[in-house]
Protein backbone atom coordinates (compact mmCIF):
# COMPACT_ATOMS: atom_id res chain seq x y z
CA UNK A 1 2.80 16.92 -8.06
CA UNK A 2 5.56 16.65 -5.29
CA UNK A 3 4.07 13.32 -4.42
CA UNK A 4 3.79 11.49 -7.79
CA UNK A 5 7.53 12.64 -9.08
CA UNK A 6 10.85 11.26 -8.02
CA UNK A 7 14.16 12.01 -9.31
CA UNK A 8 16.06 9.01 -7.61
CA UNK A 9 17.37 6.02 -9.52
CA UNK A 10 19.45 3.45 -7.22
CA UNK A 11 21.64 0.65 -7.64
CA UNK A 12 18.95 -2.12 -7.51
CA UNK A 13 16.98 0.18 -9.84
CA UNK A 14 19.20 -0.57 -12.56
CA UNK A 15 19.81 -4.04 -11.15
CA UNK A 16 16.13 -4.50 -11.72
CA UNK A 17 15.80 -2.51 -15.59
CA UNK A 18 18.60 -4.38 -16.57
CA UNK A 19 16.83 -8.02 -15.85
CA UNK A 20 13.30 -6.19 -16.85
CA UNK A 21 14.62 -4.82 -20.21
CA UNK A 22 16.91 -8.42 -21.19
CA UNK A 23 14.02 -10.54 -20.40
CA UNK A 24 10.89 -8.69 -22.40
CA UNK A 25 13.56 -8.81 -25.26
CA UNK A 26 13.55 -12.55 -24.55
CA UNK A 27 10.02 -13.31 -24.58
CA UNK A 28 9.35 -10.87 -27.40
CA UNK A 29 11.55 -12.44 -29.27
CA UNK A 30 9.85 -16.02 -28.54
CA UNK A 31 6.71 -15.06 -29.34
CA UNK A 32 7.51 -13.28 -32.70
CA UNK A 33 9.56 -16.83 -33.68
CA UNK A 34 6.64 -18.76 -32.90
CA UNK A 35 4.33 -16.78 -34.79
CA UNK A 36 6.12 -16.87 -37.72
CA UNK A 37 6.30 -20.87 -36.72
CA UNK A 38 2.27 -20.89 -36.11
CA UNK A 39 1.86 -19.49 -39.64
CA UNK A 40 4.19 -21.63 -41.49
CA UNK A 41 2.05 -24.82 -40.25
CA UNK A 42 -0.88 -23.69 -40.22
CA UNK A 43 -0.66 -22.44 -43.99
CA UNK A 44 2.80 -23.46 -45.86
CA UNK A 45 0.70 -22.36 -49.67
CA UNK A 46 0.17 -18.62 -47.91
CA UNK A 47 3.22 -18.09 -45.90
CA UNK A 48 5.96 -15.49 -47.24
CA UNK A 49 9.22 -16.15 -46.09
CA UNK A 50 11.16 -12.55 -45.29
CA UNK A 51 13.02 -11.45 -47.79
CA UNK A 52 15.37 -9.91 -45.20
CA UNK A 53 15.80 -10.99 -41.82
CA UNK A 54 18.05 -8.33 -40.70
CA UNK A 55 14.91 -6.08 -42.00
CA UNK A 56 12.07 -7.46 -41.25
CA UNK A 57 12.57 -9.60 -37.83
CA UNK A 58 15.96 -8.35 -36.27
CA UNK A 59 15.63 -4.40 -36.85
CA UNK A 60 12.17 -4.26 -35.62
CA UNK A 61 12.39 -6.17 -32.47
CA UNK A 62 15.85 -4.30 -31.77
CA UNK A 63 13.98 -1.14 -32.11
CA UNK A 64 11.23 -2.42 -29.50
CA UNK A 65 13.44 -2.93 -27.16
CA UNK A 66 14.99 -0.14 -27.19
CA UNK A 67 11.79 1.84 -27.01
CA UNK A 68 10.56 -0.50 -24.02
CA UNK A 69 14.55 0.46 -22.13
CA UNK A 70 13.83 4.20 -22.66
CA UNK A 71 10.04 4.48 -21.14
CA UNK A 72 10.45 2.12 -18.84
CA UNK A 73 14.10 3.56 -17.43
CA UNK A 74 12.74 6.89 -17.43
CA UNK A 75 9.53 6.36 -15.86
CA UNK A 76 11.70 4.64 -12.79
CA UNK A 77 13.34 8.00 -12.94
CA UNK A 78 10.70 10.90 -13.10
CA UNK A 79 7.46 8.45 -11.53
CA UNK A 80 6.96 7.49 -7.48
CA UNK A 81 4.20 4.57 -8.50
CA UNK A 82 6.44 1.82 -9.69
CA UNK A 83 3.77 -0.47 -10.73
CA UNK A 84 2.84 2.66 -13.14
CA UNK A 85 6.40 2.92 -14.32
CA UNK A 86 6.15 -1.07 -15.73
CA UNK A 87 3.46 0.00 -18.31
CA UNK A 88 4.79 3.41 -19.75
CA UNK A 89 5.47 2.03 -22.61
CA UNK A 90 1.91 0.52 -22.98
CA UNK A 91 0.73 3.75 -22.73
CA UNK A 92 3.15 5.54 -24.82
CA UNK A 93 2.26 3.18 -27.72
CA UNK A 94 -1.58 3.86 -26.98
CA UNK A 95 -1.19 7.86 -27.74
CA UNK A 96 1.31 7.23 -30.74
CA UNK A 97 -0.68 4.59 -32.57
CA UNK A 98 -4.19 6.68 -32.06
CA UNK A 99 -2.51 9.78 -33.20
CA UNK A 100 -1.16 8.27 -36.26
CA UNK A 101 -4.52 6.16 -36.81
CA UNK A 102 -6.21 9.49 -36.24
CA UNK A 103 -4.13 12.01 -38.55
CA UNK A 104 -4.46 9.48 -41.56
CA UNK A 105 -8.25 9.24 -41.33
CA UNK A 106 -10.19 10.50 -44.48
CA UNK A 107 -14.51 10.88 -44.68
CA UNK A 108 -15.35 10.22 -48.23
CA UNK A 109 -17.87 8.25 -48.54
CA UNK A 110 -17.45 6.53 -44.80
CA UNK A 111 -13.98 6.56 -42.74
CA UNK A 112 -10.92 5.09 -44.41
CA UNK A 113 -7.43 4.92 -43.65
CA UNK A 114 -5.65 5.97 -46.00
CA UNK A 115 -1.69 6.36 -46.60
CA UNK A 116 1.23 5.77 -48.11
CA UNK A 117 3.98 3.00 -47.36
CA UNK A 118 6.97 5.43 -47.17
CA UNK A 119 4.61 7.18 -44.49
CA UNK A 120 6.66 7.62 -40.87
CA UNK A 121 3.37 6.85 -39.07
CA UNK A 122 3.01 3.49 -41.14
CA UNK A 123 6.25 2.94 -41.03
CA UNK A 124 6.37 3.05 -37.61
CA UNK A 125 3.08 0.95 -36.74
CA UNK A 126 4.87 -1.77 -39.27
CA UNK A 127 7.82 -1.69 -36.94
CA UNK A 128 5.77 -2.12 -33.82
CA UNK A 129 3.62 -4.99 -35.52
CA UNK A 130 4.00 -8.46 -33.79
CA UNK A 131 4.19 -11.66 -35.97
CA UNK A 132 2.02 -13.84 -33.43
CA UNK A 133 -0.70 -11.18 -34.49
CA UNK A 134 0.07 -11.58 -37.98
CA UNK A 135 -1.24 -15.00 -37.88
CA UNK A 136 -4.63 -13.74 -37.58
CA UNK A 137 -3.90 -12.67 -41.34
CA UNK A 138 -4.55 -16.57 -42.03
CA UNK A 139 -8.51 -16.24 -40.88
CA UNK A 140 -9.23 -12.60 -41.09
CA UNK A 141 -7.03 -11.08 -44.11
CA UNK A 142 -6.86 -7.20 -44.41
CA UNK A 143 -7.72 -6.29 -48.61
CA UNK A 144 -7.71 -2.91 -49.99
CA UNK A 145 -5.60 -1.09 -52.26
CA UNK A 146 -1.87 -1.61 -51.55
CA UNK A 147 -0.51 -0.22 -55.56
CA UNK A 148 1.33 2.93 -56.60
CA UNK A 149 2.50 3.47 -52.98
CA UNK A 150 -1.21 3.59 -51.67
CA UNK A 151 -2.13 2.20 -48.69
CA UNK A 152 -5.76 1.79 -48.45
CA UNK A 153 -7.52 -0.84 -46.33
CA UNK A 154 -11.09 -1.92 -47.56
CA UNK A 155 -12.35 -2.10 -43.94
CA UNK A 156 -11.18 0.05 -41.43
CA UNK A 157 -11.93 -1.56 -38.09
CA UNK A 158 -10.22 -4.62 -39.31
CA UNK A 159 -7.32 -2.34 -39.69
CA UNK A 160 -7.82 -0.72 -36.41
CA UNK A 161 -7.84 -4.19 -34.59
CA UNK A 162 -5.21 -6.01 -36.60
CA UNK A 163 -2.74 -2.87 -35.85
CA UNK A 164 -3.61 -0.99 -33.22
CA UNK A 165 -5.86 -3.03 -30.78
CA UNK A 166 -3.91 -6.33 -30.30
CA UNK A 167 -0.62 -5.43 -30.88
CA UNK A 168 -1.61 -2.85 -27.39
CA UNK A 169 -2.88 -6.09 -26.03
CA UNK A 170 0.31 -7.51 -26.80
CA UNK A 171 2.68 -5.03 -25.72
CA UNK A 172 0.38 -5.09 -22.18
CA UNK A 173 0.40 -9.04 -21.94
CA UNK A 174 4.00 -9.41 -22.72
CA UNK A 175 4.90 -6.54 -20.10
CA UNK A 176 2.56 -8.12 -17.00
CA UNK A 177 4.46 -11.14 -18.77
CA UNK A 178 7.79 -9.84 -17.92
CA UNK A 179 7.46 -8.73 -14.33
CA UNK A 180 6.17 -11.83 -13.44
CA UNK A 181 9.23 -13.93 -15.03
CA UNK A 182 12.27 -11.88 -13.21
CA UNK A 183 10.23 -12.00 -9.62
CA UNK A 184 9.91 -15.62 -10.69
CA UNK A 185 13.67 -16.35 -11.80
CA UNK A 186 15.24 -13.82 -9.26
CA UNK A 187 13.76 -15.34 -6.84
CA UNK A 188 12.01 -11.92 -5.61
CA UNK A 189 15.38 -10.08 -5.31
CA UNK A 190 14.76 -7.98 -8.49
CA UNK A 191 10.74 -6.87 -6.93
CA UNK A 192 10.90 -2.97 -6.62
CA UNK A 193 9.06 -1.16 -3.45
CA UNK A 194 6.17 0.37 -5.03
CA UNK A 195 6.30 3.75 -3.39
CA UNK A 196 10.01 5.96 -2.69
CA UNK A 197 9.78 5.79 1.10
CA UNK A 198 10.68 2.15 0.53
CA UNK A 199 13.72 2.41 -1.52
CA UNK A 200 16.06 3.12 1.44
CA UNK A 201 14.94 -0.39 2.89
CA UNK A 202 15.67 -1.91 -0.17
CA UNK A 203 19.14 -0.48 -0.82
CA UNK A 204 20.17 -1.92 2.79
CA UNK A 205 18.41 -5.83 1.85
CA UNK A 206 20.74 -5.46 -1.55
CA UNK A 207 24.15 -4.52 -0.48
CA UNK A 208 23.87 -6.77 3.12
CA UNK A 209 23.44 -9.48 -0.09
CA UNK A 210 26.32 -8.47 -1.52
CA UNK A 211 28.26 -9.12 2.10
């Protein structure tokens, strides 16, 4: 266990969380405008323009990114594999979505998901929903019963992979995204040594760049 945990957090840690954190706030951002951009075109007569942006596109991707600052900064913290540490989050997301997928699964006549929409597990895979997904909506709709506060979706797998499946996909492409924009656009100097022997060589190539 010795060998897999680390306590230390250095200067050109934070350097690096800083540009890692400001950036996958960038491109998440990006993406989510162009998917609400995709949908518009492709289908003006379907798209449903938010009744609150503040609501529905600025709370939601705030919330991601602070979610994405916390698991990453702490798994720099507590975890020795820094290539690990970059996809925390992806795998935080992975437990929380199947728990809440699994807890609101009912047999009755076949396996439904069933909830209700002031539901904190709904809520919270609603807040973690990508618009770029959402334009899948266009070709592959999700119907069910959605009245009286139910939440029912006909088919379940469609649920499972509108939801669950590609918004993980997401969350992983936009984070292997990420690292590969701030090595690209900081020229290298933000690239973390992979194991903790390696951070003391890295504190010296930081502050003789500061001289």
């Amino acid at each position: 266990m010795t060998n897999f945990f680390t306590m230390k957090l250095t200067k050109p840690d934070m350097k690096y969380l800083v540009q890692m954190i400001l950036t996958w706030t960038f491109i998440n951002l990006t993406f989510n405008m162009f998917g609400l951009l995709i949908t518009k075109l492709l289908n003006e007569a379907e798209y449903t323009y938010l009744e609150s942006i503040a609501n529905e596109f600025v709370k939601p991707l705030i919330i991601q990114s602070l979610l994405f600052g916390v698991c990453i900064s702490a798994a720099f913290i507590f975890l020795k594999n820094r290539k690990l540490a970059h996809y925390l989050f992806v795998f935080v997301q992975l437990v929380v979505f199947h728990l809440i997928f699994i807890l609101n699964l009912k047999i009755h006549h076949g396996l439904h998901f069933v909830s209700t929409f002031d539901n904190f597990g709904l809520q919270y895979l609603s807040i973690n929903g990508q618009y770029l997904i959402d334009v899948l909506y266009l070709y592959f709709p999700i119907n069910g019963t959605f009245e009286n506060n139910m939440f029912l979706p006909d088919n379940t797998y469609t649920f499972y992979l509108h939801w669950i499946f590609l918004n993980l996909v997401y969350y992983f492409g936009l984070t292997w995204i990420t690292i590969k924009t701030v090595k690209y656009l900081f020229d290298h100097k933000a690239e973390i040594p992979e194991n903790k022997e390696d951070l003391n060589q890295t504190k010296i190539y930081f502050q003789s760049e500061e001289l």
